[in-house]
Protein backbone atom coordinates (compact mmCIF):
# COMPACT_ATOMS: atom_id res chain seq x y z
CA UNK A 1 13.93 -19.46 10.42
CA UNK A 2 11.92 -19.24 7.48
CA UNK A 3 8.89 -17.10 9.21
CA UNK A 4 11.79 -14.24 9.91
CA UNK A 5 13.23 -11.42 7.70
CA UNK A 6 15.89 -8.71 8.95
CA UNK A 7 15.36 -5.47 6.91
CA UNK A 8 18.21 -2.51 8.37
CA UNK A 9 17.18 0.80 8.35
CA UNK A 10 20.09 1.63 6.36
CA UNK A 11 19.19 -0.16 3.38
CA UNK A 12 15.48 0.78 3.47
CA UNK A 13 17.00 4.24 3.00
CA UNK A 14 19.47 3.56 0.45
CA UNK A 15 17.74 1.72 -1.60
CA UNK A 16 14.12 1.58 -0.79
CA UNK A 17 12.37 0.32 -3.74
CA UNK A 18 14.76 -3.18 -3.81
CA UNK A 19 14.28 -3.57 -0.11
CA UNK A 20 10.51 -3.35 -0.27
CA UNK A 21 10.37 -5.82 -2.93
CA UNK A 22 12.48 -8.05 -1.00
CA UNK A 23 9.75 -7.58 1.63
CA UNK A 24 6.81 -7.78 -0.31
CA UNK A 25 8.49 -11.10 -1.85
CA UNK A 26 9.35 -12.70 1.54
CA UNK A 27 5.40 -11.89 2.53
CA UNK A 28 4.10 -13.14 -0.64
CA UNK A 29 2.20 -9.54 -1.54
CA UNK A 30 2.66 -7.77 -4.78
CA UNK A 31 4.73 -4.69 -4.83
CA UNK A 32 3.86 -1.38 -5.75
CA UNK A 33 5.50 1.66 -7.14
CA UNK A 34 3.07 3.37 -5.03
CA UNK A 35 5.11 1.81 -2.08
CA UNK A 36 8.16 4.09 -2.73
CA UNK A 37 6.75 6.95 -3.70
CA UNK A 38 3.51 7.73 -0.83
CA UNK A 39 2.28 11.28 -1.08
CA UNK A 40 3.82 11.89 2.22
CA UNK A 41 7.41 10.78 1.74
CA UNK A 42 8.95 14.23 0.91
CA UNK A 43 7.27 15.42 4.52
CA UNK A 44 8.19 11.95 6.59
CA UNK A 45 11.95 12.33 4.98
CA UNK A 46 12.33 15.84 6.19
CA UNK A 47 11.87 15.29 9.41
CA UNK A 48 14.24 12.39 9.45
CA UNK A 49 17.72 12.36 10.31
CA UNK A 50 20.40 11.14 8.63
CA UNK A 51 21.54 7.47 9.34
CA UNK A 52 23.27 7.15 12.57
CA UNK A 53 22.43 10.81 13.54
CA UNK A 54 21.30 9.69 16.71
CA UNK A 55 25.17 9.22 17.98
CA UNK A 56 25.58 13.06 17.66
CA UNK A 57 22.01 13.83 19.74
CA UNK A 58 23.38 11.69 22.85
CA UNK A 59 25.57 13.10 25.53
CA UNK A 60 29.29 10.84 25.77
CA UNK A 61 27.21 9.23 29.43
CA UNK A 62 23.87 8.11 27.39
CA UNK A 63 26.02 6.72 24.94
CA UNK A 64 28.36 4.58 27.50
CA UNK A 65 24.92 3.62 28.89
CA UNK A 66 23.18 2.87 25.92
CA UNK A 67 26.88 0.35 25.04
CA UNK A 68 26.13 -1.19 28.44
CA UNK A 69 22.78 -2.53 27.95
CA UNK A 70 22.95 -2.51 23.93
CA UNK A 71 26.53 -2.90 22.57
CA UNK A 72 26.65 -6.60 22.30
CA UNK A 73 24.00 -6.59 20.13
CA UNK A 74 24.96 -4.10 18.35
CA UNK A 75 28.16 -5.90 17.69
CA UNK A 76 26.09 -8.56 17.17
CA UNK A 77 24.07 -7.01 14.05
CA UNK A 78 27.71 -5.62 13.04
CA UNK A 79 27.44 -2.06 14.11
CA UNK A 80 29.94 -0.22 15.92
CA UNK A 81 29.73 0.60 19.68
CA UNK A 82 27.42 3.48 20.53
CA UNK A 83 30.19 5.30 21.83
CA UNK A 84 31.85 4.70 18.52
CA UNK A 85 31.93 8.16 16.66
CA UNK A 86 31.21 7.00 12.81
């Protein structure tokens, strides 16, 4: 599909400015430094986790429920199971 772009959170965190401009490219709108650097990223980054940190927050039950309704897609996207301690 050309009207459909897949950015993973994971790269948007490793390496925000290239996956921006790979956004702003696939939308046709000019990039920005200003993009990468907002006045509120040192505040919105704090209060973030670190990738995948959600796996640790969920009891060993929400994660064999989340693999029941989610894990083929998941598999699909090429992530481990929930269940899956990384």
């Amino acid at each position: 599909m050309d009207h459909y772009m897949e950015v993973r959170y994971e790269d948007l965190v490793a390496d925000t400015e290239t996956a921006l401009r790979s956004v702003c490219g696939f939308i046709e709108l000019e990039f920005d430094e200003a993009m990468i650097a907002p006045p509120e990223r040192a505040e919105l980054e704090a209060a973030l986790a670190p990738v995948g940190a959600w796996r640790e927050r969920l009891t060993p039950e929400q994660l064999r429920a989340f693999d029941e309704v989610g894990g083929a897609l998941l598999g699909e996207l090429g992530y481990s199971s929930a269940s899956a301690r990384v």
